[in-house]
N, C-alpha and C. Protein backbone atom coordinates (compact mmCIF):
# COMPACT_ATOMS: atom_id res chain seq x y z
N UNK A 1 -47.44 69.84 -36.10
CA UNK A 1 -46.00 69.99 -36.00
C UNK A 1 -45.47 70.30 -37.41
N UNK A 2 -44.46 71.21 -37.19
CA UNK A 2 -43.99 71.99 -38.98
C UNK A 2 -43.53 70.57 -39.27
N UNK A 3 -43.45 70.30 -41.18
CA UNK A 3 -42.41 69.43 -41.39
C UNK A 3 -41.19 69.40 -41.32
N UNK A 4 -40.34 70.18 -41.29
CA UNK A 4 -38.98 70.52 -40.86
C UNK A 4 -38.81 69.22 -39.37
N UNK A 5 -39.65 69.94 -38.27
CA UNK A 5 -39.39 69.46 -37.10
C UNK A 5 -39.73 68.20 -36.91
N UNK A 6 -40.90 67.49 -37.50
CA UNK A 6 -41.20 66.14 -37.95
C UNK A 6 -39.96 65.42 -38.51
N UNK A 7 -39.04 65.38 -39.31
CA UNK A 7 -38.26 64.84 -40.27
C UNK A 7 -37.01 64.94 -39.49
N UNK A 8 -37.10 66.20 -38.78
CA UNK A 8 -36.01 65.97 -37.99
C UNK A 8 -35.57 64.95 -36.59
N UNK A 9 -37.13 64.84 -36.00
CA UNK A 9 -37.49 63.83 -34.81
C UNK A 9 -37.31 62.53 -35.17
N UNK A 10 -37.76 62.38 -36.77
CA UNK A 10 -37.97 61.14 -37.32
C UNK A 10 -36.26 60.41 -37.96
N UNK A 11 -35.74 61.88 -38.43
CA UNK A 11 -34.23 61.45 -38.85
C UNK A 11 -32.97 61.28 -36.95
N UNK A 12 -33.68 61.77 -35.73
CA UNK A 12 -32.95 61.50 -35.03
C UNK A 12 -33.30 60.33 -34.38
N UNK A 13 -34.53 59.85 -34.49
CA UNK A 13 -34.87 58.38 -34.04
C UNK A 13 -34.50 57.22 -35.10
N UNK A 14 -34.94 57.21 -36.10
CA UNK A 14 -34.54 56.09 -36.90
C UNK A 14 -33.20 56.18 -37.93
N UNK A 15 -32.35 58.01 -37.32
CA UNK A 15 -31.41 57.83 -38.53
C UNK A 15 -31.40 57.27 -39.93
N UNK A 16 -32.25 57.85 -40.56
CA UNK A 16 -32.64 58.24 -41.92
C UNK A 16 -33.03 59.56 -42.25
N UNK A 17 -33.00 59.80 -43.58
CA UNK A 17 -33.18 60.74 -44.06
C UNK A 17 -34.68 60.82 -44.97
N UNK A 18 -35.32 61.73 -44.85
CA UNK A 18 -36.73 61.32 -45.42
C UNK A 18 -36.93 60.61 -46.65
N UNK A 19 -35.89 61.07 -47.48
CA UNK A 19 -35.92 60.17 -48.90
C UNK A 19 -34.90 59.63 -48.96
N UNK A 20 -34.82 58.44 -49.39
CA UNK A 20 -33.74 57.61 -49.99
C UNK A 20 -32.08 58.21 -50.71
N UNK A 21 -31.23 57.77 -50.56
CA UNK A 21 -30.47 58.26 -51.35
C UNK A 21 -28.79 59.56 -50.99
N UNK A 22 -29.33 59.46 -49.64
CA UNK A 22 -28.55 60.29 -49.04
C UNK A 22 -28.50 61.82 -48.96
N UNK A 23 -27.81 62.67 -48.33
CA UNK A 23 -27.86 64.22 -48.52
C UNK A 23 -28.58 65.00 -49.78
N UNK A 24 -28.04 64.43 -50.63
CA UNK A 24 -28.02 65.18 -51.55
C UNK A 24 -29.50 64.75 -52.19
N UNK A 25 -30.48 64.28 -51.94
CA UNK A 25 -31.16 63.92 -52.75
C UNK A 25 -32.54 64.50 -51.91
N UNK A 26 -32.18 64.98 -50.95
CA UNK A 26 -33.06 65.50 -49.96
C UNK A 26 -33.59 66.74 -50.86
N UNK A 27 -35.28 67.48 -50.68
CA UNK A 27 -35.91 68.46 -51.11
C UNK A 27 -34.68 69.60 -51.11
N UNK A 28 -34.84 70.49 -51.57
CA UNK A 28 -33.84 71.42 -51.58
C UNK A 28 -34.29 72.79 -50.03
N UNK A 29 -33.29 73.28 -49.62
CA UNK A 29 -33.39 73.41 -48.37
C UNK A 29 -34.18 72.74 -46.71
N UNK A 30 -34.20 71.08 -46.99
CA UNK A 30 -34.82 70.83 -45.86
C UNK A 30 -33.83 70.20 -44.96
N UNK A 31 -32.41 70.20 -45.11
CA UNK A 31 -31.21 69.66 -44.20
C UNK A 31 -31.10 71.17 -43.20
N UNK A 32 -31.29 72.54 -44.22
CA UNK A 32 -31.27 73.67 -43.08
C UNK A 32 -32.11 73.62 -42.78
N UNK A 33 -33.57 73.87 -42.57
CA UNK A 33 -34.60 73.44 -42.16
C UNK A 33 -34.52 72.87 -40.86
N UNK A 34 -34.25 71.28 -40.99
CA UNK A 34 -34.36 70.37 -40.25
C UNK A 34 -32.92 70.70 -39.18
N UNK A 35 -31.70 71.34 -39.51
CA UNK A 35 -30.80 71.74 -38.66
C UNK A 35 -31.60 73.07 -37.46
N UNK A 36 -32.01 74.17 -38.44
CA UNK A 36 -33.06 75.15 -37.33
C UNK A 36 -34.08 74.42 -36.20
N UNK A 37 -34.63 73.37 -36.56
CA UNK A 37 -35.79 72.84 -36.34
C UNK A 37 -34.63 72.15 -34.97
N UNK A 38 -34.15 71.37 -34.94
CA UNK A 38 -33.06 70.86 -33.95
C UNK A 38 -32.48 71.92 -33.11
N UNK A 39 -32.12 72.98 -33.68
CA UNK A 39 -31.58 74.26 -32.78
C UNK A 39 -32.82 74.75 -31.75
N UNK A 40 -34.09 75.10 -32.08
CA UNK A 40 -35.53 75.28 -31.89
C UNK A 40 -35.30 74.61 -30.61
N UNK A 41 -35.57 73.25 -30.94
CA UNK A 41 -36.32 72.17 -29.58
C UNK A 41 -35.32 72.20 -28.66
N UNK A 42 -33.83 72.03 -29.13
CA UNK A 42 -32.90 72.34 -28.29
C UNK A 42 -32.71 73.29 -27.08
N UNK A 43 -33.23 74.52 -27.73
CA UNK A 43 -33.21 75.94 -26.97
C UNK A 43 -34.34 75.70 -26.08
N UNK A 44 -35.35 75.31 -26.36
CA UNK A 44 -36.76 75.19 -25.92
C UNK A 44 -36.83 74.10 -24.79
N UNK A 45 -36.11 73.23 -25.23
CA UNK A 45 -35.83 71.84 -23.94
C UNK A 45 -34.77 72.36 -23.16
N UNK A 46 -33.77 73.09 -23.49
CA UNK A 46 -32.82 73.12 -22.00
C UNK A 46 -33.27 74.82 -21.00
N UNK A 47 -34.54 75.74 -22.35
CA UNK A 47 -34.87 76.41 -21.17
C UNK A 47 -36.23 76.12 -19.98
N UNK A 48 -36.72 75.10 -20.79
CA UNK A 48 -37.79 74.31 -19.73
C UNK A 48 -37.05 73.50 -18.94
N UNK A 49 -35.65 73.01 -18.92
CA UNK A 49 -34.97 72.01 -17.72
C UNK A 49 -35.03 73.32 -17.16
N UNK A 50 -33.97 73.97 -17.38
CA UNK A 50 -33.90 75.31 -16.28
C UNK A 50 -34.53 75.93 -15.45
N UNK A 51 -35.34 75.99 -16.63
CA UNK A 51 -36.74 76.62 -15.53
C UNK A 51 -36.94 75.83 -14.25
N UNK A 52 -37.26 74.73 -14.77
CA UNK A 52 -38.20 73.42 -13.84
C UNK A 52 -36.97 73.16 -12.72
N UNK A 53 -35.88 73.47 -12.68
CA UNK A 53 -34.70 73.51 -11.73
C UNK A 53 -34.93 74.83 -10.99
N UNK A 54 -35.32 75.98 -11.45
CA UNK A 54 -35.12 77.23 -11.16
C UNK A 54 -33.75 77.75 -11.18
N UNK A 55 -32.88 77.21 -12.43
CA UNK A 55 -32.02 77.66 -13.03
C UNK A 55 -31.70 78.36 -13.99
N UNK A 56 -33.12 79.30 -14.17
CA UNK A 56 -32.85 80.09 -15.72
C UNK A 56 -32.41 81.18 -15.70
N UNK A 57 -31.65 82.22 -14.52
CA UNK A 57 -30.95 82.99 -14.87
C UNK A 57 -29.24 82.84 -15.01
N UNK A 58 -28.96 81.28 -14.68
CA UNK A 58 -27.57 80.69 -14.40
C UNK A 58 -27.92 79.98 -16.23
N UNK A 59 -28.67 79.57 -16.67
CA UNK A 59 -28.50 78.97 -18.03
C UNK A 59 -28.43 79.89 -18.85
N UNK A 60 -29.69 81.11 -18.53
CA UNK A 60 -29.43 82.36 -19.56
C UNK A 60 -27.89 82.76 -20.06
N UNK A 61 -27.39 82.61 -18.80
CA UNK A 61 -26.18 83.76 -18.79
C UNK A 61 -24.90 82.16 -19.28
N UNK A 62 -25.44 81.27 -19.02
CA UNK A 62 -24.47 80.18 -20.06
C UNK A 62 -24.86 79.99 -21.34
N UNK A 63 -25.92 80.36 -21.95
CA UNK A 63 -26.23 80.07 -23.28
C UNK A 63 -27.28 81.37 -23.50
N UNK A 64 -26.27 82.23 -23.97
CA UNK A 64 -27.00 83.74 -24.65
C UNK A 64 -27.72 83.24 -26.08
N UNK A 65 -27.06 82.61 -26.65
CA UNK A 65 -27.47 82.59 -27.87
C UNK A 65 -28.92 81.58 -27.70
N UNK A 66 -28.80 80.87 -27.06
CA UNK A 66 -29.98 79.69 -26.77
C UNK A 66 -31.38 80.65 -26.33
N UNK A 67 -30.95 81.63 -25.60
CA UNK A 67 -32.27 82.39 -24.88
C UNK A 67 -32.30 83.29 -25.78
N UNK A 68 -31.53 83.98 -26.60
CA UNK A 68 -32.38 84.50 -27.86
C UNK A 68 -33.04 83.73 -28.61
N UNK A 69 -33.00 82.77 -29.17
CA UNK A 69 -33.52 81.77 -30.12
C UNK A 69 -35.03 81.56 -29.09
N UNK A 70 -35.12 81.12 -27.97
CA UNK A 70 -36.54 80.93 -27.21
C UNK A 70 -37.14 82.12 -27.24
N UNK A 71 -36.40 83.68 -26.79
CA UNK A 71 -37.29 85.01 -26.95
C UNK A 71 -37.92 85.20 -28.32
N UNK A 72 -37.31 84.67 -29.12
CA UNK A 72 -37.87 84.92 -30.68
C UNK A 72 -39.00 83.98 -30.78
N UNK A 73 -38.49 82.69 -30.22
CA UNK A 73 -40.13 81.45 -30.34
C UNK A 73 -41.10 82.07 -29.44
N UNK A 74 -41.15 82.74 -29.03
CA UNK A 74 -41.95 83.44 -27.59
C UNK A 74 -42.94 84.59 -28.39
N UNK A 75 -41.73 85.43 -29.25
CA UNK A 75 -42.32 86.49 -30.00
C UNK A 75 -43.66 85.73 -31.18
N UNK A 76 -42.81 85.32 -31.74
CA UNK A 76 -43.58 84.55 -32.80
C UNK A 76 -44.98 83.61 -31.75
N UNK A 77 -44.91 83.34 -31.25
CA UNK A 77 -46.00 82.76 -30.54
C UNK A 77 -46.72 83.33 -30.04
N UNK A 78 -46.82 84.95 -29.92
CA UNK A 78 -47.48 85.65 -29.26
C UNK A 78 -48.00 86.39 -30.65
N UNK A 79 -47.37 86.54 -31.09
CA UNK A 79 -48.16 86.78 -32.44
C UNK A 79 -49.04 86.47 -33.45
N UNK A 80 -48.90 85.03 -32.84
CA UNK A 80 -49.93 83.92 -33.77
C UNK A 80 -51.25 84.07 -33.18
N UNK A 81 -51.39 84.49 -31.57
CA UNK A 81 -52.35 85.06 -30.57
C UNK A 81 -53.26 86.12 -31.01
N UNK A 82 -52.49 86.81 -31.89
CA UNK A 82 -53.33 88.15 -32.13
C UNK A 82 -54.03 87.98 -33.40
């Protein structure tokens, strides 16, 4: 699992931040990071509810931006294939 998405699982379960000290003391770009990384699982968990409902052309068309973000994890994953 990337670290981004680790830190982010770990900052939404125990509400902390990986290092001490608050925002600002965090590595430099890992609050965006860890915000993408949350957008990611997000997109990825409500198009697997959908699916598993057989609701994914009623979610597509409620969250455009969400099913681009999964076509791109899709791309990239098919690429790691080759």
């Amino acid at each position: 699992m990337p670290q981004p998405v680790r830190a982010w699982l770990d900052f939404r379960r125990w509400g902390r931040l990986p290092r001490g000290g608050g925002t600002l003391d965090q590595p430099a770009g890992l609050l965006r990071k860890m915000t993408i990384a949350a957008d990611v699982v997000g997109a990825v968990q409500g198009y697997d509810q959908a699916t598993s409902k057989g609701e994914l052309a009623k979610w597509a068309n409620a969250h455009p931006e969400m099913m681009k973000l999964v076509k791109l994890v899709e791309r990239l994953l098919e690429s790691e294939d080759d």
